[in-house]
C-alpha atoms as a PDB file:
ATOM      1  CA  UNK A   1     -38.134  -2.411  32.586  1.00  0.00           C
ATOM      2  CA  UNK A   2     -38.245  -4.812  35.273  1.00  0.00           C
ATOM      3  CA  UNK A   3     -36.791  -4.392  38.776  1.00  0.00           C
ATOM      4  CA  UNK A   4     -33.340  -5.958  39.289  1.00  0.00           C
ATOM      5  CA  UNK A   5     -32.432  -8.137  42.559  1.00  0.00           C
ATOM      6  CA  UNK A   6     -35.057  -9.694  45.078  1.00  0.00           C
ATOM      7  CA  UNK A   7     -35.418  -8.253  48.383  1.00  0.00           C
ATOM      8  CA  UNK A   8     -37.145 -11.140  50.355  1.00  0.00           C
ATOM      9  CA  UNK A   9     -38.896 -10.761  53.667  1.00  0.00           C
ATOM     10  CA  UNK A  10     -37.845 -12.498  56.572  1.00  0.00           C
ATOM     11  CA  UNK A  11     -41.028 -14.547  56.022  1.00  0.00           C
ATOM     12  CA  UNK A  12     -40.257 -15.285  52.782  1.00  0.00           C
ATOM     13  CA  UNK A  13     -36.744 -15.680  53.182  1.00  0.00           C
ATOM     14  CA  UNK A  14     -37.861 -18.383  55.515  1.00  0.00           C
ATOM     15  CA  UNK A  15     -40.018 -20.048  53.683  1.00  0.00           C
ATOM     16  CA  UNK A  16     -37.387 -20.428  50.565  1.00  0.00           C
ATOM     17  CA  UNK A  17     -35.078 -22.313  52.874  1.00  0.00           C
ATOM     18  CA  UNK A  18     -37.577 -24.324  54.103  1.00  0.00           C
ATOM     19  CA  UNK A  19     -38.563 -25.021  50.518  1.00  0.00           C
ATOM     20  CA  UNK A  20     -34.565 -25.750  49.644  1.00  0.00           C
ATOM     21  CA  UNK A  21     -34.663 -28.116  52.268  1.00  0.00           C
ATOM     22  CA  UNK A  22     -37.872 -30.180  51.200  1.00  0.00           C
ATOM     23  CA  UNK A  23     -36.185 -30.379  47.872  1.00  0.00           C
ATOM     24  CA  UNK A  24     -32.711 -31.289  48.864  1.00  0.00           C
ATOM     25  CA  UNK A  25     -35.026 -34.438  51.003  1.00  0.00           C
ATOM     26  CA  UNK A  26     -36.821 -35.160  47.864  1.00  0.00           C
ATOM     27  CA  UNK A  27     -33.587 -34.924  45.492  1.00  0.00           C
ATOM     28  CA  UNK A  28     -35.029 -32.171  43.062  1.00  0.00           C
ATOM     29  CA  UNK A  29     -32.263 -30.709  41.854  1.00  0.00           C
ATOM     30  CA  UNK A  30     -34.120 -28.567  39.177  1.00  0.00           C
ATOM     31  CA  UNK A  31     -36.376 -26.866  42.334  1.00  0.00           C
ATOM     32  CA  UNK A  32     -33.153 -27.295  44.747  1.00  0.00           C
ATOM     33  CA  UNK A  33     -31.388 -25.110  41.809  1.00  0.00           C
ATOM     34  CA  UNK A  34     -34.057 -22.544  41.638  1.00  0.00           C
ATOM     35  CA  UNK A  35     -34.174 -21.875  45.251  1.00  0.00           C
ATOM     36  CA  UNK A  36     -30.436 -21.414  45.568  1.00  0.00           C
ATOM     37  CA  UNK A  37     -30.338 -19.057  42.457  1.00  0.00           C
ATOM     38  CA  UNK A  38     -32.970 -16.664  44.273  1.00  0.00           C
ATOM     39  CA  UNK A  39     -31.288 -17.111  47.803  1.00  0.00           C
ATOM     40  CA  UNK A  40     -28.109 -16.413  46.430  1.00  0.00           C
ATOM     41  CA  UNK A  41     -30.053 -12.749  44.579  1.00  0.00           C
ATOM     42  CA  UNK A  42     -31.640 -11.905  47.511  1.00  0.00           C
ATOM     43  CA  UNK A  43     -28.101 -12.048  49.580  1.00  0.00           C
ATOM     44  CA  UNK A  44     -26.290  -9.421  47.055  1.00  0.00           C
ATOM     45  CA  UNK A  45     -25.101 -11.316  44.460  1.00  0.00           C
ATOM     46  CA  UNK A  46     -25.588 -10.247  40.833  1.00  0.00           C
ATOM     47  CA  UNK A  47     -27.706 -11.964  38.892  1.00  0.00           C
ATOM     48  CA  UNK A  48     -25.221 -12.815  36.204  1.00  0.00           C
ATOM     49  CA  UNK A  49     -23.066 -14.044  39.226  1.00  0.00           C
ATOM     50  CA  UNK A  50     -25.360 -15.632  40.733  1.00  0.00           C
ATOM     51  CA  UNK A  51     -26.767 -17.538  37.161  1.00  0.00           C
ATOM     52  CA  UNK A  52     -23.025 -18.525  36.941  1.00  0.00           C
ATOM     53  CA  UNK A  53     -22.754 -20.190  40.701  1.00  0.00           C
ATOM     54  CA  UNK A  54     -25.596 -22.760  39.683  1.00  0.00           C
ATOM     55  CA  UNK A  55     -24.886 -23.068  36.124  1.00  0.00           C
ATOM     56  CA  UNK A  56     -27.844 -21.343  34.091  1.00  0.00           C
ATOM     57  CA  UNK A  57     -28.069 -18.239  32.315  1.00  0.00           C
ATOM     58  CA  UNK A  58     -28.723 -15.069  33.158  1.00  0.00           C
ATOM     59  CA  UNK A  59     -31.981 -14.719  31.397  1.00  0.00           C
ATOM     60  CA  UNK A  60     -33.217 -18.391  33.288  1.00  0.00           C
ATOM     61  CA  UNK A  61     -32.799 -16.817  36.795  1.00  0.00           C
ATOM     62  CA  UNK A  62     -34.299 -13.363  35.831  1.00  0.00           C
ATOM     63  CA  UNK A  63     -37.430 -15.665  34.901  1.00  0.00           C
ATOM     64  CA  UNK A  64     -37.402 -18.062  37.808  1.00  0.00           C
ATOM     65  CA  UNK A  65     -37.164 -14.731  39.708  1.00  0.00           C
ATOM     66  CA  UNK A  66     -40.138 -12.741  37.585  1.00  0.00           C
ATOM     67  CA  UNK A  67     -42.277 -16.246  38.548  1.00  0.00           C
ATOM     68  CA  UNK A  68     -41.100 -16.094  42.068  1.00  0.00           C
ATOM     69  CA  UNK A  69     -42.207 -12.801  42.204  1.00  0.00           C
ATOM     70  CA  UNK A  70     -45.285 -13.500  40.142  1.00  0.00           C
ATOM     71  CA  UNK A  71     -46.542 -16.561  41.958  1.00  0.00           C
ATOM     72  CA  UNK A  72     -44.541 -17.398  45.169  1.00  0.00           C
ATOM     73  CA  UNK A  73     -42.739 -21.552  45.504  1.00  0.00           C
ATOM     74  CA  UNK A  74     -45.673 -22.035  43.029  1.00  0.00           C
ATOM     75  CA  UNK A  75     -44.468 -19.617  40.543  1.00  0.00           C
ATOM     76  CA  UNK A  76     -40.791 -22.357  40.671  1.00  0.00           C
ATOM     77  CA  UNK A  77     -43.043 -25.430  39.587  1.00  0.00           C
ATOM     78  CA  UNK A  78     -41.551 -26.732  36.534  1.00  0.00           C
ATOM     79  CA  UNK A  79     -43.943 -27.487  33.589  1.00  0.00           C
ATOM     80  CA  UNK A  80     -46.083 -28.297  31.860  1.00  0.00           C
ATOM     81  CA  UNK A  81     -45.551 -25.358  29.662  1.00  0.00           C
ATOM     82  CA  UNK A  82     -49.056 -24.756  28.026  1.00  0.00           C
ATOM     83  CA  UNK A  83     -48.077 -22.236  25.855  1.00  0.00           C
ATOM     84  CA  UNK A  84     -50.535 -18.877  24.829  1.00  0.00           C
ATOM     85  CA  UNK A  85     -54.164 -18.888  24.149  1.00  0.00           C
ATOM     86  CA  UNK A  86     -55.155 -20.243  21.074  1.00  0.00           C
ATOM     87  CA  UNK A  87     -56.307 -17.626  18.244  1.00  0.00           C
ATOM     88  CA  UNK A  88     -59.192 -19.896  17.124  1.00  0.00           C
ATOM     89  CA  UNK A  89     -62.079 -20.676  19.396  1.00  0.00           C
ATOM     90  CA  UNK A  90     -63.096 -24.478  20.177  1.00  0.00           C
ATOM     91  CA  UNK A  91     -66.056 -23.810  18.211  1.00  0.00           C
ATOM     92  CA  UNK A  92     -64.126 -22.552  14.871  1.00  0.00           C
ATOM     93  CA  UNK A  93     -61.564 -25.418  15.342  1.00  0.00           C
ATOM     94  CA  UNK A  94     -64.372 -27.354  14.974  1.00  0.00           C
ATOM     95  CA  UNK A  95     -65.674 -25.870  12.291  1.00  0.00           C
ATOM     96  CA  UNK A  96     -62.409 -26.136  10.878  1.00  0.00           C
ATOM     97  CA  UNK A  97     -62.406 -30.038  10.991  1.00  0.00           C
ATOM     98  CA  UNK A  98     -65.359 -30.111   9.243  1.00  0.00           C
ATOM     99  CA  UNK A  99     -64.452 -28.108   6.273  1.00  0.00           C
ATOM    100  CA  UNK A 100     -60.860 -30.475   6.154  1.00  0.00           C
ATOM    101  CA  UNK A 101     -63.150 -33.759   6.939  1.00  0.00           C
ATOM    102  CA  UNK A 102     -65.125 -32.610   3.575  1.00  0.00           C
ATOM    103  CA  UNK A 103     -62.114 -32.323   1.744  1.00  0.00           C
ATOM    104  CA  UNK A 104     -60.399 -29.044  -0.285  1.00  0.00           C
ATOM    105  CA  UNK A 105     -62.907 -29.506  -3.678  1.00  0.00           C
ATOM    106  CA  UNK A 106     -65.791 -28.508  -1.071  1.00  0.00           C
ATOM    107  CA  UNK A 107     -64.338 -25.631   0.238  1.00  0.00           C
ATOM    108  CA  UNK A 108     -63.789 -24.585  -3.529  1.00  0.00           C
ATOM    109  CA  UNK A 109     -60.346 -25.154  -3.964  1.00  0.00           C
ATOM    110  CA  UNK A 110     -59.387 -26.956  -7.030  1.00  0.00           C
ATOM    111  CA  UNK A 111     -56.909 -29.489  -5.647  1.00  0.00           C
ATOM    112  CA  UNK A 112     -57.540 -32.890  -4.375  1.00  0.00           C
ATOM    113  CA  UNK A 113     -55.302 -32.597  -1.240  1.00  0.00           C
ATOM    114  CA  UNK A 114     -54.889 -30.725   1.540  1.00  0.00           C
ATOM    115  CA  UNK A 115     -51.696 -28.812   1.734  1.00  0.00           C
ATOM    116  CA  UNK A 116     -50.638 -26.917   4.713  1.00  0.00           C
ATOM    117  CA  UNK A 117     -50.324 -23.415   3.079  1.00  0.00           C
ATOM    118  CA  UNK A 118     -53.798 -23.884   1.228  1.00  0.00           C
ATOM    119  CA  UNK A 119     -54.966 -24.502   5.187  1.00  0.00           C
ATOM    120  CA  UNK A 120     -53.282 -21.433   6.398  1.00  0.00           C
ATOM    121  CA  UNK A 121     -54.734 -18.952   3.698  1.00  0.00           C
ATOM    122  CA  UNK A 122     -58.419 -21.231   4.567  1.00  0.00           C
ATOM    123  CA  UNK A 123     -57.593 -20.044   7.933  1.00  0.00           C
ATOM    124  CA  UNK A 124     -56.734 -16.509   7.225  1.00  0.00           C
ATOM    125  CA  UNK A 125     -59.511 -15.984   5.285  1.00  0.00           C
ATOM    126  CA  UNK A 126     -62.400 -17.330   7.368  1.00  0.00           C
ATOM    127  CA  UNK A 127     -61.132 -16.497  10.644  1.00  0.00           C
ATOM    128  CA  UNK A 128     -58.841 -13.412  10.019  1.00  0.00           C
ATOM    129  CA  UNK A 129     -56.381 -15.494  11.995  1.00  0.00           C
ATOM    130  CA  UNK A 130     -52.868 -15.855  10.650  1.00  0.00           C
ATOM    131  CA  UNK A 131     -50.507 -19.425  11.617  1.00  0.00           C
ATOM    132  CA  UNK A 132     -47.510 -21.006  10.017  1.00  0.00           C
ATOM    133  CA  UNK A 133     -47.672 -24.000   8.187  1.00  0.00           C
ATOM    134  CA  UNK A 134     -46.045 -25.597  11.077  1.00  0.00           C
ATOM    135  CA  UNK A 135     -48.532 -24.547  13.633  1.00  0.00           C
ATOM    136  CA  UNK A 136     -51.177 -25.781  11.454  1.00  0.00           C
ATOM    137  CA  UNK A 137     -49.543 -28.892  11.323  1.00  0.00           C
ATOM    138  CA  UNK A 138     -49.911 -29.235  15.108  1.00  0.00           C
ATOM    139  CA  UNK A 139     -53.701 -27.935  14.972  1.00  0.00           C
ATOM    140  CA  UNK A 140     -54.737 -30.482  12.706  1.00  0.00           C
ATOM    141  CA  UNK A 141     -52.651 -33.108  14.702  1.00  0.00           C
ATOM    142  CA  UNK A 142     -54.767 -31.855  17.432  1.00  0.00           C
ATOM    143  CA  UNK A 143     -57.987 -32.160  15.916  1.00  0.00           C
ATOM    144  CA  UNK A 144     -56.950 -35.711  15.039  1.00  0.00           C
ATOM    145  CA  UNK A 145     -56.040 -35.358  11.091  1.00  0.00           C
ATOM    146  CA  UNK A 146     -52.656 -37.299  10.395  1.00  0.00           C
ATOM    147  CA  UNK A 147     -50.268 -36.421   7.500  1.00  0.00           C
ATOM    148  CA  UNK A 148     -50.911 -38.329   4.442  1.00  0.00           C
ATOM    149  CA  UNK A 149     -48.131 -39.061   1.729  1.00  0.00           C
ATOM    150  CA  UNK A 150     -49.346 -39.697  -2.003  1.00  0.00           C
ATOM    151  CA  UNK A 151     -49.045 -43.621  -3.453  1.00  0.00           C
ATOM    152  CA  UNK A 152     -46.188 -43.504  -5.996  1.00  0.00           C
ATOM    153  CA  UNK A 153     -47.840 -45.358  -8.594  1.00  0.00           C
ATOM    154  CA  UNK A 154     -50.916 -43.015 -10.692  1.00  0.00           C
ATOM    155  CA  UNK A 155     -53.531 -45.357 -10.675  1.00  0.00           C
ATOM    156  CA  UNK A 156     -54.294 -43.698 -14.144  1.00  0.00           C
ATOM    157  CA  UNK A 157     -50.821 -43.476 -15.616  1.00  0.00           C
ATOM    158  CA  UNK A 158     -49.702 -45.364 -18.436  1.00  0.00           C
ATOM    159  CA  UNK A 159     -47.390 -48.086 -16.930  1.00  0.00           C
ATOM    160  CA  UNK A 160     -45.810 -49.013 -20.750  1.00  0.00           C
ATOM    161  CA  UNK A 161     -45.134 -45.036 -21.381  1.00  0.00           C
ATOM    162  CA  UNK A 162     -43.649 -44.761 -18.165  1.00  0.00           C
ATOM    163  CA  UNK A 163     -41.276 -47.792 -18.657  1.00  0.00           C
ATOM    164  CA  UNK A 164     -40.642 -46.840 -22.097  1.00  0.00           C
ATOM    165  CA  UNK A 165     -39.422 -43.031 -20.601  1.00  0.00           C
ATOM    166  CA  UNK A 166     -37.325 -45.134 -18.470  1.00  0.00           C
ATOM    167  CA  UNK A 167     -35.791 -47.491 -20.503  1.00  0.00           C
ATOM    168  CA  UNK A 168     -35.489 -45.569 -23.214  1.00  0.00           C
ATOM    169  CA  UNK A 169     -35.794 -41.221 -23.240  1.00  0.00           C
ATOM    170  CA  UNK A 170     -34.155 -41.212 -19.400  1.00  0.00           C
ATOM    171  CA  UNK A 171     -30.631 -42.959 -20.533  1.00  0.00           C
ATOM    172  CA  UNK A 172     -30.538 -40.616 -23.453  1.00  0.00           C
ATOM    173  CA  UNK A 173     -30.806 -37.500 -21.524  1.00  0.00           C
ATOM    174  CA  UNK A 174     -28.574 -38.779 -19.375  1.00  0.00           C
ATOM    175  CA  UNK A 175     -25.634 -39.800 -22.377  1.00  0.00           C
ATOM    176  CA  UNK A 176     -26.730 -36.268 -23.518  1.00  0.00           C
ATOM    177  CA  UNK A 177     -25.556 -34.510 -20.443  1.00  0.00           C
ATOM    178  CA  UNK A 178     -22.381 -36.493 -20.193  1.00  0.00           C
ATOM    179  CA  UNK A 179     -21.319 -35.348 -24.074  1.00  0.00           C
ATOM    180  CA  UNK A 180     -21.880 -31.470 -22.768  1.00  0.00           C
ATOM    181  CA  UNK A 181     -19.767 -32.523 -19.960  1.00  0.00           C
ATOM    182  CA  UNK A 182     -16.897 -33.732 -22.293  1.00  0.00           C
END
Protein backbone atom coordinates (compact mmCIF):
# COMPACT_ATOMS: atom_id res chain seq x y z
CA UNK A 1 0.00 0.00 0.00
CA UNK A 2 1.20 3.30 -0.81
CA UNK A 3 2.44 5.95 1.65
CA UNK A 4 -0.15 8.57 2.64
CA UNK A 5 0.72 12.51 2.80
CA UNK A 6 3.87 14.22 1.12
CA UNK A 7 6.57 15.41 3.23
CA UNK A 8 8.39 17.94 0.88
CA UNK A 9 11.87 19.28 1.42
CA UNK A 10 12.51 22.75 1.84
CA UNK A 11 14.01 22.49 -1.67
CA UNK A 12 11.21 21.06 -3.00
CA UNK A 13 8.78 22.88 -1.15
CA UNK A 14 10.43 25.77 -2.88
CA UNK A 15 10.46 24.78 -6.02
CA UNK A 16 6.46 23.89 -5.99
CA UNK A 17 5.76 27.51 -5.19
CA UNK A 18 7.89 28.69 -7.61
CA UNK A 19 6.18 26.34 -10.04
CA UNK A 20 2.51 27.70 -8.64
CA UNK A 21 3.67 30.95 -9.44
CA UNK A 22 4.86 30.34 -13.17
CA UNK A 23 1.46 28.85 -13.62
CA UNK A 24 -0.69 31.39 -11.95
CA UNK A 25 1.61 33.97 -14.76
CA UNK A 26 0.77 31.64 -17.49
CA UNK A 27 -3.05 31.09 -16.38
CA UNK A 28 -2.86 27.16 -16.10
CA UNK A 29 -5.31 26.44 -13.92
CA UNK A 30 -5.12 22.58 -14.41
CA UNK A 31 -1.05 22.80 -13.25
CA UNK A 32 -2.00 25.90 -10.83
CA UNK A 33 -4.63 23.18 -9.34
CA UNK A 34 -2.15 20.44 -9.03
CA UNK A 35 0.38 22.41 -7.24
CA UNK A 36 -2.06 23.73 -4.67
CA UNK A 37 -3.53 20.16 -4.06
CA UNK A 38 0.14 18.89 -3.11
CA UNK A 39 1.02 22.18 -1.15
CA UNK A 40 -2.02 21.99 0.64
CA UNK A 41 -0.87 17.69 1.53
CA UNK A 42 2.36 18.55 2.36
CA UNK A 43 1.02 21.35 5.03
CA UNK A 44 -1.27 18.65 7.03
CA UNK A 45 -4.24 18.54 5.33
CA UNK A 46 -5.92 15.23 4.47
CA UNK A 47 -6.00 14.22 1.28
CA UNK A 48 -9.74 13.86 1.04
CA UNK A 49 -9.71 17.49 2.50
CA UNK A 50 -7.45 18.67 0.61
CA UNK A 51 -9.14 16.94 -2.93
CA UNK A 52 -12.27 18.81 -1.62
CA UNK A 53 -10.49 22.51 -1.27
CA UNK A 54 -9.67 22.40 -5.14
CA UNK A 55 -12.51 20.45 -6.31
CA UNK A 56 -11.20 16.88 -7.49
CA UNK A 57 -11.41 13.62 -6.01
CA UNK A 58 -9.63 11.93 -3.74
CA UNK A 59 -8.26 9.31 -5.99
CA UNK A 60 -7.04 12.46 -8.67
CA UNK A 61 -4.75 13.99 -5.95
CA UNK A 62 -3.42 10.58 -4.63
CA UNK A 63 -2.26 10.25 -8.44
CA UNK A 64 -1.02 13.75 -9.08
CA UNK A 65 0.81 13.01 -5.79
CA UNK A 66 2.14 9.20 -6.82
CA UNK A 67 3.47 11.29 -10.23
CA UNK A 68 4.87 14.01 -8.12
CA UNK A 69 6.56 11.60 -6.28
CA UNK A 70 7.36 9.50 -9.32
CA UNK A 71 8.69 12.21 -11.58
CA UNK A 72 9.04 15.66 -9.85
CA UNK A 73 6.93 19.19 -11.75
CA UNK A 74 7.40 16.74 -14.70
CA UNK A 75 5.53 13.97 -13.19
CA UNK A 76 2.24 17.16 -13.07
CA UNK A 77 2.47 17.54 -17.00
CA UNK A 78 -0.87 16.86 -18.27
CA UNK A 79 -1.16 14.46 -21.29
CA UNK A 80 -0.87 13.01 -23.74
CA UNK A 81 -1.94 9.85 -22.12
CA UNK A 82 -0.25 7.06 -24.28
CA UNK A 83 -1.73 4.35 -22.70
CA UNK A 84 0.24 0.61 -22.01
CA UNK A 85 2.48 -1.19 -24.33
CA UNK A 86 0.94 -2.78 -27.05
CA UNK A 87 0.63 -6.79 -26.85
CA UNK A 88 1.50 -7.17 -30.57
CA UNK A 89 4.87 -6.21 -31.92
CA UNK A 90 5.20 -3.65 -34.98
CA UNK A 91 6.29 -6.50 -36.91
CA UNK A 92 3.07 -8.84 -36.16
CA UNK A 93 0.78 -5.75 -36.63
CA UNK A 94 2.15 -5.81 -39.78
CA UNK A 95 1.77 -9.05 -40.44
CA UNK A 96 -1.59 -8.63 -39.33
CA UNK A 97 -2.46 -6.07 -42.14
CA UNK A 98 -1.41 -8.30 -44.53
CA UNK A 99 -3.47 -11.25 -43.67
CA UNK A 100 -6.76 -8.49 -43.42
CA UNK A 101 -5.38 -6.72 -46.82
CA UNK A 102 -5.77 -10.46 -48.37
CA UNK A 103 -9.08 -10.76 -47.15
CA UNK A 104 -10.83 -13.58 -44.54
CA UNK A 105 -11.24 -16.52 -47.58
CA UNK A 106 -7.23 -16.46 -47.49
CA UNK A 107 -6.77 -16.86 -44.07
CA UNK A 108 -9.30 -19.87 -44.42
CA UNK A 109 -12.25 -18.52 -43.05
CA UNK A 110 -15.33 -19.10 -44.99
CA UNK A 111 -16.89 -15.63 -44.92
CA UNK A 112 -16.45 -12.84 -47.29
CA UNK A 113 -16.04 -10.07 -44.62
CA UNK A 114 -14.14 -9.23 -41.97
CA UNK A 115 -15.90 -9.13 -38.69
CA UNK A 116 -14.34 -7.92 -35.57
CA UNK A 117 -14.76 -11.14 -33.45
CA UNK A 118 -13.48 -13.38 -36.45
CA UNK A 119 -10.27 -10.75 -36.07
CA UNK A 120 -10.00 -11.25 -32.41
CA UNK A 121 -10.04 -15.20 -32.43
CA UNK A 122 -7.33 -14.53 -35.86
CA UNK A 123 -5.52 -12.70 -33.25
CA UNK A 124 -5.75 -15.11 -30.44
CA UNK A 125 -4.80 -17.79 -32.36
CA UNK A 126 -1.68 -16.60 -34.19
CA UNK A 127 -0.35 -14.44 -31.63
CA UNK A 128 -1.68 -15.97 -28.31
CA UNK A 129 -2.75 -12.40 -27.69
CA UNK A 130 -6.27 -11.77 -26.48
CA UNK A 131 -8.26 -7.97 -27.40
CA UNK A 132 -11.86 -6.93 -27.47
CA UNK A 133 -13.62 -6.32 -30.44
CA UNK A 134 -13.38 -2.75 -29.60
CA UNK A 135 -9.68 -2.61 -29.27
CA UNK A 136 -9.41 -4.29 -32.50
CA UNK A 137 -11.45 -1.79 -33.90
CA UNK A 138 -8.87 0.85 -32.93
CA UNK A 139 -5.85 -1.48 -34.17
CA UNK A 140 -7.13 -1.77 -37.48
CA UNK A 141 -8.04 2.02 -37.47
CA UNK A 142 -4.46 2.28 -36.72
CA UNK A 143 -3.12 0.25 -39.34
CA UNK A 144 -5.29 2.31 -41.68
CA UNK A 145 -8.37 -0.25 -42.40
CA UNK A 146 -11.77 1.77 -42.17
CA UNK A 147 -15.15 0.14 -41.28
CA UNK A 148 -17.07 -0.95 -44.19
CA UNK A 149 -21.01 -1.29 -44.18
CA UNK A 150 -22.63 -3.86 -46.75
CA UNK A 151 -24.72 -2.23 -50.00
CA UNK A 152 -28.40 -2.97 -49.26
CA UNK A 153 -29.27 -4.16 -52.54
CA UNK A 154 -27.77 -8.21 -53.35
CA UNK A 155 -26.40 -7.68 -56.54
CA UNK A 156 -27.63 -11.37 -57.07
CA UNK A 157 -31.06 -11.21 -55.50
CA UNK A 158 -34.12 -11.51 -57.32
CA UNK A 159 -35.53 -7.90 -57.44
CA UNK A 160 -39.33 -9.30 -58.67
CA UNK A 161 -39.27 -12.01 -55.61
CA UNK A 162 -38.26 -9.45 -53.35
CA UNK A 163 -41.05 -6.98 -54.42
CA UNK A 164 -43.46 -9.67 -54.66
CA UNK A 165 -42.50 -10.63 -50.61
CA UNK A 166 -43.20 -7.07 -50.16
CA UNK A 167 -46.19 -6.38 -51.79
CA UNK A 168 -47.66 -9.32 -51.24
CA UNK A 169 -46.40 -12.22 -48.23
CA UNK A 170 -45.17 -9.02 -45.85
CA UNK A 171 -48.91 -7.36 -45.56
CA UNK A 172 -50.25 -10.79 -44.90
CA UNK A 173 -48.08 -11.57 -42.04
CA UNK A 174 -48.68 -8.47 -40.90
CA UNK A 175 -52.99 -8.76 -41.12
CA UNK A 176 -52.05 -12.18 -39.58
CA UNK A 177 -50.54 -10.78 -36.47
CA UNK A 178 -53.20 -8.17 -36.03
CA UNK A 179 -56.16 -11.13 -36.06
CA UNK A 180 -53.98 -12.92 -33.04
CA UNK A 181 -54.02 -9.57 -31.55
CA UNK A 182 -57.90 -9.31 -31.70
Amino acid sequence: MSRPGLKLSKAQELELKEELRIARAQQDLDRYVRIQGLILVHRGFRETDAADIIGVGRRTLQDWIHRYRDNATAGLDKGPYLGGKSKLSDEQKSELAEIIAAGPEAAGYDTGVWIAPIIVELVKKRYGVSYSSSQIARILHDLRFSLQYPTKKFPKADEEAQQRWLTQELPEIKKKRRRKRA
